[in-house]
Protein backbone atom coordinates (compact mmCIF):
# COMPACT_ATOMS: atom_id res chain seq x y z
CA UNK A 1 4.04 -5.85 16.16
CA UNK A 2 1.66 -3.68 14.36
CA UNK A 3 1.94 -4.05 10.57
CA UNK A 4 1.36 -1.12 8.33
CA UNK A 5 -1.77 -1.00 5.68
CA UNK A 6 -1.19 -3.48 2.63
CA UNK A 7 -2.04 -0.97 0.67
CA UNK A 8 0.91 1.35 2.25
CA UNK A 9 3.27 -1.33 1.90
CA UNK A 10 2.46 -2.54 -1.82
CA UNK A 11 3.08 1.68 -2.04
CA UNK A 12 6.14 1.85 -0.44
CA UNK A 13 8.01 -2.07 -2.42
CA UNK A 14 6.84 -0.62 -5.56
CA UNK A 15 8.29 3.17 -5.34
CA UNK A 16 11.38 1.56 -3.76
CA UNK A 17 12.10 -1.09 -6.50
CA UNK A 18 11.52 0.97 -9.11
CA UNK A 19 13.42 3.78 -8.13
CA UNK A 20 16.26 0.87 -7.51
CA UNK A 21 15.97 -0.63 -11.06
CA UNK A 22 16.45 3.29 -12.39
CA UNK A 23 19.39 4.03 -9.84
CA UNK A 24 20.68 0.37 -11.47
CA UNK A 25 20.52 1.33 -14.99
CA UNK A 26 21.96 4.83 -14.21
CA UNK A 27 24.60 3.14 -11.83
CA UNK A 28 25.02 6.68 -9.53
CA UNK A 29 27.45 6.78 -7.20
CA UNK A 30 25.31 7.69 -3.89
CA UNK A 31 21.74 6.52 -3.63
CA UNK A 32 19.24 9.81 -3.99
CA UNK A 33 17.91 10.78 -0.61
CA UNK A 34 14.31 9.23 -1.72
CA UNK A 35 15.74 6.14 -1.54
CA UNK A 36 17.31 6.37 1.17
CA UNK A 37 14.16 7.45 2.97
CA UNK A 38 12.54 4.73 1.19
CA UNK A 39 14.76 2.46 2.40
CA UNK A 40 13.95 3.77 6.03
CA UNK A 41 10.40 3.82 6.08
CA UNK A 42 10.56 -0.35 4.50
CA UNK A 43 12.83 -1.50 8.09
CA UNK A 44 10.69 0.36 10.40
CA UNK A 45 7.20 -0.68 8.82
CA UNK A 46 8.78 -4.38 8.69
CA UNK A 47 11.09 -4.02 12.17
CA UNK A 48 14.51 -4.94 10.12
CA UNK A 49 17.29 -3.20 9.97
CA UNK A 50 18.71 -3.64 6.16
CA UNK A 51 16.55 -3.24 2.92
CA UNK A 52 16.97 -6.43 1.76
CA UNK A 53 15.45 -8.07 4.28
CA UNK A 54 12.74 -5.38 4.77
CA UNK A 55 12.07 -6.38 0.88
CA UNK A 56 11.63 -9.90 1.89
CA UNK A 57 9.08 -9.50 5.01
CA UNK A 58 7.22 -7.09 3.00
CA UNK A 59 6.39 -9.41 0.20
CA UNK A 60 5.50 -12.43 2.67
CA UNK A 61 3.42 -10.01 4.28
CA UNK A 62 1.93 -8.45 1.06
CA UNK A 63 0.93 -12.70 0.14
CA UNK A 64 -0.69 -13.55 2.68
CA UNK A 65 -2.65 -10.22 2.65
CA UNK A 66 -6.38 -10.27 2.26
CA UNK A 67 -7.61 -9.06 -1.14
CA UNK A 68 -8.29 -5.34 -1.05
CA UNK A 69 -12.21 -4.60 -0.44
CA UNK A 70 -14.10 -3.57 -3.56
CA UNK A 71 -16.38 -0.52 -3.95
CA UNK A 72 -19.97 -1.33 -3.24
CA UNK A 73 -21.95 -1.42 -7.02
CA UNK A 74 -23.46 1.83 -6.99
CA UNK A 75 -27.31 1.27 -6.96
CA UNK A 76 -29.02 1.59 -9.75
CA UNK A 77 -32.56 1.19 -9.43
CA UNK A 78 -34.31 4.30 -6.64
CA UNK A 79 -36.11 3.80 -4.03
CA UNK A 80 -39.72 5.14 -4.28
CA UNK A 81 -41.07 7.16 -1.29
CA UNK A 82 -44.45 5.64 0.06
CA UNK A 83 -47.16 8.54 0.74
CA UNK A 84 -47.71 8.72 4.54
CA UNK A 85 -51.18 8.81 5.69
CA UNK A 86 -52.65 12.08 6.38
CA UNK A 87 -54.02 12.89 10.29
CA UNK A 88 -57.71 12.26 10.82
C-alpha cells in the first residue's frame, strides 16, 4: 500500500483534530463539510474505513517516520574563479 507524504499526513491529523476540538467546544449538530472531507481524505490515505481508526494508523505511521530533511546551510564563503591560461 502506498503511504502518503509524512508531511501530508502530519497536515491532514492536525487540520482534522483541531477542527474536531472546535466542533467539540461548539458541540454543532452536523459536522461542517471540511470535516467531513477531512475525515475522507484520513481513511483513504490510511486504507480504513472510520476516522478513528484512520487517527490511529496515521500517528503509528507519523512515529516511525524519518525526520524531515533539513535545508542545506546556505554557503557562505564564494568560490573564487581561477584565470584560465591564455592560447599560445
Amino acid at each position: 500500500m502506498l503511504r502518503p507524504h509524512p508531511a501530508v499526513l502530519r497536515r491532514l491529523v492536525d487540520e482534522y483534530e483541531a477542527l474536531s476540538a472546535a466542533m467539540r467546544a461548539g458541540e454543532p449538530a452536523d459536522p461542517s463539510a471540511r470535516a467531513r472531507d477531512l475525515a475522507y481524505t484520513l481513511c483513504v490515505s490510511t486504507g480504513t474505513r472510520d476516522v478513528e481508526r484512520a487517527l490511529e494508523v496515521a500517528h503509528r505511521w507519523l512515529a516511525t517516520a524519518p525526520a524531515p530533511a533539513r535545508d542545506p546551510a546556505p554557503a557562505t564563503t564564494t568560490r573564487q574563479r581561477t584565470p584560465t591560461p591564455e592560447p599560445a
